[in-house]
Protein backbone atom coordinates (compact mmCIF):
# COMPACT_ATOMS: atom_id res chain seq x y z
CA UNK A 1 15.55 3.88 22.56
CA UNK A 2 12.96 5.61 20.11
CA UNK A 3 14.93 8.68 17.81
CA UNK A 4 13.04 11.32 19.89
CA UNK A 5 14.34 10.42 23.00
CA UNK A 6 18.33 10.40 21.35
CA UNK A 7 17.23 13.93 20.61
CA UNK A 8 15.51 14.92 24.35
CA UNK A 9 19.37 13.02 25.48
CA UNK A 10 21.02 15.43 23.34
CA UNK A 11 19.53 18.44 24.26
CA UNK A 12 20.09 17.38 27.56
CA UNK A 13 24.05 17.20 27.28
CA UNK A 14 23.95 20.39 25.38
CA UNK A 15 22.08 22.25 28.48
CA UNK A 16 24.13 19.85 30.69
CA UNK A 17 27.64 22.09 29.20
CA UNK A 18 25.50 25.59 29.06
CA UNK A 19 25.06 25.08 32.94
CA UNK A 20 28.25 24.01 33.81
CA UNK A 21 30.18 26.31 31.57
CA UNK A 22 28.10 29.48 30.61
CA UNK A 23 25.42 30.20 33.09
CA UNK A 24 22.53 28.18 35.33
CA UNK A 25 19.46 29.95 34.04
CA UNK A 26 20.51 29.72 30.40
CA UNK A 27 19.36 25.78 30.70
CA UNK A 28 15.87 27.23 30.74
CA UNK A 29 15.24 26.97 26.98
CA UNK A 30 17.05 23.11 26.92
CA UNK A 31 14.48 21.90 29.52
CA UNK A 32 11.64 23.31 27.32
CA UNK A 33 12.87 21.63 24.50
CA UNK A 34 13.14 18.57 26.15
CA UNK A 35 9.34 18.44 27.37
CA UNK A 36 8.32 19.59 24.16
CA UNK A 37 10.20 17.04 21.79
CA UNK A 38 8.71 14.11 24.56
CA UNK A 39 5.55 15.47 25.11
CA UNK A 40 4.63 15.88 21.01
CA UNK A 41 6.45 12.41 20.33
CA UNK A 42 5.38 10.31 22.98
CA UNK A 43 4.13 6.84 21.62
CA UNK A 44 2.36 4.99 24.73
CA UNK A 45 1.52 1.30 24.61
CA UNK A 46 -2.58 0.11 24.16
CA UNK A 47 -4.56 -2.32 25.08
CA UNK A 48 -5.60 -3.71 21.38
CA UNK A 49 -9.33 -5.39 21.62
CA UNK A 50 -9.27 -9.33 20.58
CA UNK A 51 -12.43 -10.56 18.01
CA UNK A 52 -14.23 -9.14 15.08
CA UNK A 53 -13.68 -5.50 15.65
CA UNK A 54 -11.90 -2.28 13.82
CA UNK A 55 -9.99 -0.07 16.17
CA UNK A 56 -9.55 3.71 15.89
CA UNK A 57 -6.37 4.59 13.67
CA UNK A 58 -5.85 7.69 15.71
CA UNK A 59 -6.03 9.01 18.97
CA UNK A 60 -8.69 12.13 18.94
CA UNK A 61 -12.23 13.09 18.24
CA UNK A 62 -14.44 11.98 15.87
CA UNK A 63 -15.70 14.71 13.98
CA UNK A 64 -17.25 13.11 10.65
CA UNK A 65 -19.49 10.16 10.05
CA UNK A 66 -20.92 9.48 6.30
CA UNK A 67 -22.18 7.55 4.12
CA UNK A 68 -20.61 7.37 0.75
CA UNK A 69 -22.61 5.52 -1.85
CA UNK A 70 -21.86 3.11 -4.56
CA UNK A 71 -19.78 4.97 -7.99
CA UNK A 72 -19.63 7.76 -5.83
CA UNK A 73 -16.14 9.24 -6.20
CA UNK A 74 -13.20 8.79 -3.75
CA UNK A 75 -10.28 10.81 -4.15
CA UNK A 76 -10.08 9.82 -7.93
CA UNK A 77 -11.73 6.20 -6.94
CA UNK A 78 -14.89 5.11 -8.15
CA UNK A 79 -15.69 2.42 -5.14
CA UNK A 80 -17.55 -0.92 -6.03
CA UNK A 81 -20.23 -0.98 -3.25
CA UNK A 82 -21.64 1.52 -0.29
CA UNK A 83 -19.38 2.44 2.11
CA UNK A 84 -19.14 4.36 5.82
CA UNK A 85 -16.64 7.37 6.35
CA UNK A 86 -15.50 7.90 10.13
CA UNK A 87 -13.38 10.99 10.25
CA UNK A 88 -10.99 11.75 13.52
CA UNK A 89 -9.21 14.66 14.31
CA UNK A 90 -6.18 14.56 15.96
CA UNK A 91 -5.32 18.28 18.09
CA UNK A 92 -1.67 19.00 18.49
CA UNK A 93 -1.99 17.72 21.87
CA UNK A 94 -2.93 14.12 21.55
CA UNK A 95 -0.65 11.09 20.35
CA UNK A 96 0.58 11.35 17.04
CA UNK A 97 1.41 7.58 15.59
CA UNK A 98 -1.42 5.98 13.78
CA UNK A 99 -2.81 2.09 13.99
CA UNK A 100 -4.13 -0.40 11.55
CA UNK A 101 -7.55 -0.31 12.53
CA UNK A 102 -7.63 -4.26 11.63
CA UNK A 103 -5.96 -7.19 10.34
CA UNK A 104 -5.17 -7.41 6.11
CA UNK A 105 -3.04 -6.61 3.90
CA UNK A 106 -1.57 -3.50 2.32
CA UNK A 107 -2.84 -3.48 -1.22
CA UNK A 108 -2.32 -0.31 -2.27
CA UNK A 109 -0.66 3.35 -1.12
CA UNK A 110 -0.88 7.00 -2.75
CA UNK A 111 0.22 9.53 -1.83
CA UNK A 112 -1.49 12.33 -2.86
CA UNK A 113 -0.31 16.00 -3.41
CA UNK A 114 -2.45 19.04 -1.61
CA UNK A 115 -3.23 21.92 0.36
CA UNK A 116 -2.49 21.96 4.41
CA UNK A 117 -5.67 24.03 5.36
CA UNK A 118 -7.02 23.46 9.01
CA UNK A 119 -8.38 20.22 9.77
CA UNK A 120 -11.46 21.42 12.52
CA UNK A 121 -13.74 21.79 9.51
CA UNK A 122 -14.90 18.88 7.93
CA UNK A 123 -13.88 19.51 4.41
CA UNK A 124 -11.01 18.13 3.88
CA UNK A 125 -11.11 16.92 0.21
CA UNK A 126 -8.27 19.20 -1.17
CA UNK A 127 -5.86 18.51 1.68
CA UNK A 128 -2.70 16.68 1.52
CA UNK A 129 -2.72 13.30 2.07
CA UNK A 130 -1.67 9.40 1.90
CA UNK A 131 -4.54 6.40 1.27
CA UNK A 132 -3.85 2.77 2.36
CA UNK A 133 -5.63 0.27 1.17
CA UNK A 134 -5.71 -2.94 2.99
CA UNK A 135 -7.86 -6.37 2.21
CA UNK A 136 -8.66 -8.34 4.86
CA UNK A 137 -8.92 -12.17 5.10
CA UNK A 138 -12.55 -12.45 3.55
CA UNK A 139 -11.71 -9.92 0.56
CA UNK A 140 -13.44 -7.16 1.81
CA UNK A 141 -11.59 -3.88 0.87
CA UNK A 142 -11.10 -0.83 3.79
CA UNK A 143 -9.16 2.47 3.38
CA UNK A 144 -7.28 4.58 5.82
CA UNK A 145 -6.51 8.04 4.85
CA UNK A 146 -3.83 9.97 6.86
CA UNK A 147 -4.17 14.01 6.19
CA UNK A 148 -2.04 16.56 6.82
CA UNK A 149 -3.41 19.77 8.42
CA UNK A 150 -2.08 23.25 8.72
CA UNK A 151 0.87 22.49 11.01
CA UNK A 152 1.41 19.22 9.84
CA UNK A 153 3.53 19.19 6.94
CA UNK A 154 4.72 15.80 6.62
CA UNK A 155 2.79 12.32 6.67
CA UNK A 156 4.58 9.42 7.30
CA UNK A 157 4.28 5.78 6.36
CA UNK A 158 6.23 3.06 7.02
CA UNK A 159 3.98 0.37 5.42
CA UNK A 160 4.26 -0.72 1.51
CA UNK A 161 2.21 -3.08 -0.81
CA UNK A 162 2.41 -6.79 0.17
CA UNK A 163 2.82 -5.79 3.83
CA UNK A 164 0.36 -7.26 6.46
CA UNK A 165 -0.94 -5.13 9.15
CA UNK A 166 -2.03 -6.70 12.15
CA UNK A 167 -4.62 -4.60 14.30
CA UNK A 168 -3.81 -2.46 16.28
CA UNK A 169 0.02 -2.19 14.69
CA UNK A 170 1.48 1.09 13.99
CA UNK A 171 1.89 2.06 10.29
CA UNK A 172 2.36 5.71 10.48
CA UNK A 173 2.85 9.23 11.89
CA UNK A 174 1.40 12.73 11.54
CA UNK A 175 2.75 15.61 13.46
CA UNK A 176 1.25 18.78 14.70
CA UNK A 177 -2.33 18.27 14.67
CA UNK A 178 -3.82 16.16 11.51
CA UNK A 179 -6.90 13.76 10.61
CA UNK A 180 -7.08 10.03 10.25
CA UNK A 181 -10.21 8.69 8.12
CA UNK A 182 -11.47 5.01 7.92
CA UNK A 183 -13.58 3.52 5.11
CA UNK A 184 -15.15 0.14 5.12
CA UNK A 185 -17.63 -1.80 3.34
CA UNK A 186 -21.17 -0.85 4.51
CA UNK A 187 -23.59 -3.55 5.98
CA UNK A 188 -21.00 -5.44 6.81
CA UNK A 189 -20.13 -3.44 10.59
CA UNK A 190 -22.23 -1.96 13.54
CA UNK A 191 -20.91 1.40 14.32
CA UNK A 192 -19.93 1.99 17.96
CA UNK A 193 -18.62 5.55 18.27
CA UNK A 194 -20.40 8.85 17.62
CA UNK A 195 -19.59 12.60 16.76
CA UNK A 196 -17.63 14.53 19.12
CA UNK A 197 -16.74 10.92 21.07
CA UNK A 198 -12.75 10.93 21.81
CA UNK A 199 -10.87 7.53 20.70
CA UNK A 200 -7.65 6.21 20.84
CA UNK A 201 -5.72 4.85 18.46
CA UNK A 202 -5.58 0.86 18.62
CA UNK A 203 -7.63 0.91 21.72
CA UNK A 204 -11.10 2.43 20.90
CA UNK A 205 -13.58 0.27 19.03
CA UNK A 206 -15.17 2.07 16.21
CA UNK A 207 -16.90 -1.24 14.63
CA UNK A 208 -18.19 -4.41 15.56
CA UNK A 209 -18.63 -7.35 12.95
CA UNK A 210 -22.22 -7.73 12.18
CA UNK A 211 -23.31 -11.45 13.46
């Protein structure tokens, strides 16, 4: 049993003794807890893709795609090469647990310190917000960047250096509405998606290995 539905089982004992012992109608606010703590932490199983692909790390809509050239500056990073930005919003409605968006390891994670300004806009450089670096099998380096939003306060992630990530695996959680960013070596993919296309986390192909 995930933690969220312990809590939706407590809240439902609580109401359960409010309506036996108190009143009928004053079970009201229990049931809308309930729907709201499953509803906002529900964690569905996906149909992860098989070959040489990278899978959306969120569920959403993509709402940046960029180019970031080589020495240009990365959150403090000077990267060694030309990369591609894909940048997904995630609405306070859609599924909040984040995916690898391929197979590697976790070199590196920073956490780093920000505002919580509203995610809808595209600039979202002084937010708050977690990088993982992973290198996959071939030495090629990606990033995933998890960033809170206004009503997201908190960024989890359960992953640490050393740790492999298989695609598709979950390595994270943002609540309340949030953005999920992937960066990977240019040249090297074909883009799939485009702006304003909704994806799903571990299920939605954004890349396909160049042949």
């Amino acid at each position: 049993m995930h933690d969220y539905h312990k809590v939706s089982a407590l809240f439902l004992i609580v109401g359960g003794i409010v309506y036996t012992l108190v009143h009928p109608v004053l079970i009201t606010p229990f049931v809308g807890l309930i729907l709201f703590n499953e509803v906002f932490n529900r964690d569905p199983e996906r149909n992860i893709p098989e070959g040489n692909v990278v899978v959306s790390p969120a569920d959403g809509r993509v709402i940046e795609i960029k180019e970031i050239e080589e020495g240009e500056s990365f959150y403090g990073y000077s990267l060694d090469g030309s990369f591609i930005q894909v940048g997904i919003f995630m609405s306070l409605l859609d599924v909040h647990v984040n995916r690898a968006p391929l197979n590697g390891f976790v070199e590196n994670v920073k956490h780093i310190k920000g505002r919580f300004s509203p995610l809808i806009f595209r600039d979202s450089s002084e937010n708050e917000k977690n990088l993982i670096w992973i290198r996959d099998s071939e030495g090629f380096v990606y990033c995933v960047v998890q960033i809170a939003g206004f009503f997201a306060r908190r960024i989890k992630c359960w992953v640490k250096e050393g740790y492999h990530l298989k695609t598709g695996e979950r390595f994270g959680k943002i609540t309340f509405g949030s953005r999920v960013d992937v960066i990977l070596p240019k040249g090297n993919w074909k883009l799939i998606v485009s702006l304003r296309q909704k994806v799903k986390a571990g299920e939605t192909i954004l890349f396909k290995r160049c042949s």
